[in-house]
N, C-alpha and C. Protein backbone atom coordinates (compact mmCIF):
# COMPACT_ATOMS: atom_id res chain seq x y z
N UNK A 1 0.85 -1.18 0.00
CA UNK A 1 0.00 0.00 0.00
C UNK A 1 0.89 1.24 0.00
N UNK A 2 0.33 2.56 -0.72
CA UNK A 2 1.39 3.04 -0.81
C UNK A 2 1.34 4.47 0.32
N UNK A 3 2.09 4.95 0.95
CA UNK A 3 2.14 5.78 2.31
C UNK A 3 2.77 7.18 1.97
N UNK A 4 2.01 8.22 2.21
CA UNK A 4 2.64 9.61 1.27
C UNK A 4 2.62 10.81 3.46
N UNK A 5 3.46 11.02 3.12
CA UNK A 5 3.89 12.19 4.04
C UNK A 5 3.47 13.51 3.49
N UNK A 6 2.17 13.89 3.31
CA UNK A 6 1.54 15.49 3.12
C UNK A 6 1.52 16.60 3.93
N UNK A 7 2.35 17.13 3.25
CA UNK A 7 2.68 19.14 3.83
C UNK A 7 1.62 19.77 3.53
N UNK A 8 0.98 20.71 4.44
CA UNK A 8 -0.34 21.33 4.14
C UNK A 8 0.16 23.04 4.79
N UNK A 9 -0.63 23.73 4.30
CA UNK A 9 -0.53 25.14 4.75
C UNK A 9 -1.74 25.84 4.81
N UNK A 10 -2.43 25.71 5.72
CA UNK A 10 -3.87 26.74 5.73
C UNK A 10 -4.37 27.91 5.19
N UNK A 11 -5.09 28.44 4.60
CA UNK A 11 -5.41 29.17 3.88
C UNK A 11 -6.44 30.20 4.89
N UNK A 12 -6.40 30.08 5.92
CA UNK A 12 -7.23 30.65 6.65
C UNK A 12 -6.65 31.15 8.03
N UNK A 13 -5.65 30.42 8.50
CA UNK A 13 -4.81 30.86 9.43
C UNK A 13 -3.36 30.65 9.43
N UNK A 14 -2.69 30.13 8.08
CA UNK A 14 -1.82 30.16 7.48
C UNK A 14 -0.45 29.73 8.27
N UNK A 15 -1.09 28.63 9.08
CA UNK A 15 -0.14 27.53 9.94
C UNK A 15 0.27 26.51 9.01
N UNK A 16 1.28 26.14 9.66
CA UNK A 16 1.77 24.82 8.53
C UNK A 16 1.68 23.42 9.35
N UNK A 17 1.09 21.98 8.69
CA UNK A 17 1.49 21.21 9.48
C UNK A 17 1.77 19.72 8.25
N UNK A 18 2.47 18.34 8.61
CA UNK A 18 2.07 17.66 8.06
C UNK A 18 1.19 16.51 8.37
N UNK A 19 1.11 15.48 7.63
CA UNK A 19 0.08 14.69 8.41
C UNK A 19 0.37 13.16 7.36
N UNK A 20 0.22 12.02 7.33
CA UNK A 20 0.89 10.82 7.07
C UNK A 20 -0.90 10.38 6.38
N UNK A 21 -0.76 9.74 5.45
CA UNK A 21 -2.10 9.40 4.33
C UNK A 21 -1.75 8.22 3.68
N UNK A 22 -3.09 7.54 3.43
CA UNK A 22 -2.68 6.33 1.92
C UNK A 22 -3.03 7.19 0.90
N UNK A 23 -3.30 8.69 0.66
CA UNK A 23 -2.96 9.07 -0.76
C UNK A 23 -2.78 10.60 -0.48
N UNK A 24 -2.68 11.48 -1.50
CA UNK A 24 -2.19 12.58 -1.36
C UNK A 24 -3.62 13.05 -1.36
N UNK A 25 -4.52 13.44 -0.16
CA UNK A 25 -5.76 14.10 -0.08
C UNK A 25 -5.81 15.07 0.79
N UNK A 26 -6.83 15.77 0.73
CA UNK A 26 -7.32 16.96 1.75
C UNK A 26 -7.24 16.70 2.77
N UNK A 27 -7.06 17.66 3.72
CA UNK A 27 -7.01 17.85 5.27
C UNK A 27 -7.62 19.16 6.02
N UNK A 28 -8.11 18.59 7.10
CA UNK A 28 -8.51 19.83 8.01
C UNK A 28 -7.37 20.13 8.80
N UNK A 29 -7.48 21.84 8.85
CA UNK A 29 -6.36 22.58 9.41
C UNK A 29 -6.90 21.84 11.36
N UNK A 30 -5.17 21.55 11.76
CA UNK A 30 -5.59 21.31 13.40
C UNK A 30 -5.46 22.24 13.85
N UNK A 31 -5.22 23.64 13.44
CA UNK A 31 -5.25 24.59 14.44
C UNK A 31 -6.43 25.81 14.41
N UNK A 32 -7.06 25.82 13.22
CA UNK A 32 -8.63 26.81 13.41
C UNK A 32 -9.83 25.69 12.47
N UNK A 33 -9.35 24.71 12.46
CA UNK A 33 -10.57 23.86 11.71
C UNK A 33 -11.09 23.67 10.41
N UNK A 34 -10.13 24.74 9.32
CA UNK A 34 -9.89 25.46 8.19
C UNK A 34 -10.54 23.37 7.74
N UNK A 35 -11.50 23.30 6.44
CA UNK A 35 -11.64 22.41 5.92
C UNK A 35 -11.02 22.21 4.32
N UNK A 36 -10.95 20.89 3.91
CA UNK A 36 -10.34 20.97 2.31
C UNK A 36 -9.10 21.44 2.07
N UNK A 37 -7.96 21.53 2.75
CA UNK A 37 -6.98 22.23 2.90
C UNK A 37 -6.16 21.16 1.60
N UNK A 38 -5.57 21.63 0.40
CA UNK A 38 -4.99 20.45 -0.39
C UNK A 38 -3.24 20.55 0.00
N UNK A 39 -2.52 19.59 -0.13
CA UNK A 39 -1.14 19.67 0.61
C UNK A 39 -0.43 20.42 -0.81
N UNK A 40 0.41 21.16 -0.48
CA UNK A 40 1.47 21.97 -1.25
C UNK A 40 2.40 20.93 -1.54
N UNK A 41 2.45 19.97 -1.12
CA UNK A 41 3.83 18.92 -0.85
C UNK A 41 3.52 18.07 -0.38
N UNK A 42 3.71 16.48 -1.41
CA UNK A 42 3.93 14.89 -0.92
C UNK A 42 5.11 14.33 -1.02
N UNK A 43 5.31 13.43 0.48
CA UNK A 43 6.82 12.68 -0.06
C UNK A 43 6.10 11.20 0.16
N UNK A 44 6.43 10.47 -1.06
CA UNK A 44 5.84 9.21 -1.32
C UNK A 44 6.81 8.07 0.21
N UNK A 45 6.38 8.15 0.72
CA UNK A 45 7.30 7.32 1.96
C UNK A 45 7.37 5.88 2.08
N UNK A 46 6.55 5.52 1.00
CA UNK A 46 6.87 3.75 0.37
C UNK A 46 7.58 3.49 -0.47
N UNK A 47 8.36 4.92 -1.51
CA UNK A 47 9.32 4.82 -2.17
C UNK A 47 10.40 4.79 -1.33
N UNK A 48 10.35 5.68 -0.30
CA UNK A 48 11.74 6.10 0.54
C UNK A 48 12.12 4.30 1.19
N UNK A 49 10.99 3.64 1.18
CA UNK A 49 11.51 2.51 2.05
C UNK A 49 12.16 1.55 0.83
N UNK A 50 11.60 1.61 0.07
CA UNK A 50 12.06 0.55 -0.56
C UNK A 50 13.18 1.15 -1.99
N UNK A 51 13.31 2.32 -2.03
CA UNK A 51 15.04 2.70 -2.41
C UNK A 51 15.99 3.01 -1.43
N UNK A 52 15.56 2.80 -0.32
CA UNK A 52 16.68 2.46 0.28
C UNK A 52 16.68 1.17 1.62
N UNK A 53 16.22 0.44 1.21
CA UNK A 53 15.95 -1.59 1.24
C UNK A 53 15.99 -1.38 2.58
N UNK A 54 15.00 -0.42 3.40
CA UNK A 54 14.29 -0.43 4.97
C UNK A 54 13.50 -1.10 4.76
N UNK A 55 12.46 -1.45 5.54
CA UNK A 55 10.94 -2.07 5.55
C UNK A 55 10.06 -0.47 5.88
N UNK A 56 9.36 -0.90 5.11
CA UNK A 56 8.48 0.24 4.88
C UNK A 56 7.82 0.58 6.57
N UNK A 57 7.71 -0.45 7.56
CA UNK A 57 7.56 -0.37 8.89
C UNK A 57 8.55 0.85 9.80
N UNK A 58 9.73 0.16 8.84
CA UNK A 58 10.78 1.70 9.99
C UNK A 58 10.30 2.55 9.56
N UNK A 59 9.80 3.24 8.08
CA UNK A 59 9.37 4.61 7.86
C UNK A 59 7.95 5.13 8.52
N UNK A 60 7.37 4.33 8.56
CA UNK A 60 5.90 4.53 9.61
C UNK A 60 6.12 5.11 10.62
N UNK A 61 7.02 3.87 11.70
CA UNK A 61 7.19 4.24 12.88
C UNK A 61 8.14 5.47 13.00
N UNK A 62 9.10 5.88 11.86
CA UNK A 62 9.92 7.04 12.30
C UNK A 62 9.37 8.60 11.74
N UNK A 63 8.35 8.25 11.14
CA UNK A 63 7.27 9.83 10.91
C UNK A 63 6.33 9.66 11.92
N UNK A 64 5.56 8.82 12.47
CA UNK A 64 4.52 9.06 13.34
C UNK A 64 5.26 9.07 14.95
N UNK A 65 6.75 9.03 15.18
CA UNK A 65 7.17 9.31 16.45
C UNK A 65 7.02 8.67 17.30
């Protein structure tokens, strides 16, 4: 399955945050509730695992902290 790391920037209170997805989709802002927010920026993080021969598990656990 494939796991994308999305950068978002609010359009309404113009905070930045990211947030971990199975595809590159919309998000609500967590800091004023801003809806539909589309990400400026995806990093495909099932590529990152498997060009560089991790298990796609270490990349999970090392974006969600």
């Amino acid at each position: 399955m494939a796991w994308f790391l999305n950068h978002y920037k609010c359009d309404r209170c113009r905070r930045r945050w990211a947030d971990e997805w199975s595809c590159m989709c919309d998000d609500t802002c967590p800091h004023c509730g801003a809806r539909d927010m589309t990400p400026y920026e995806s990093e495909e993080l099932t590529t990152l695992g498997l060009k560089h021969e991790v298990p796609l598990e270490y990349w999970i656990t090392r974006f969600r902290g």
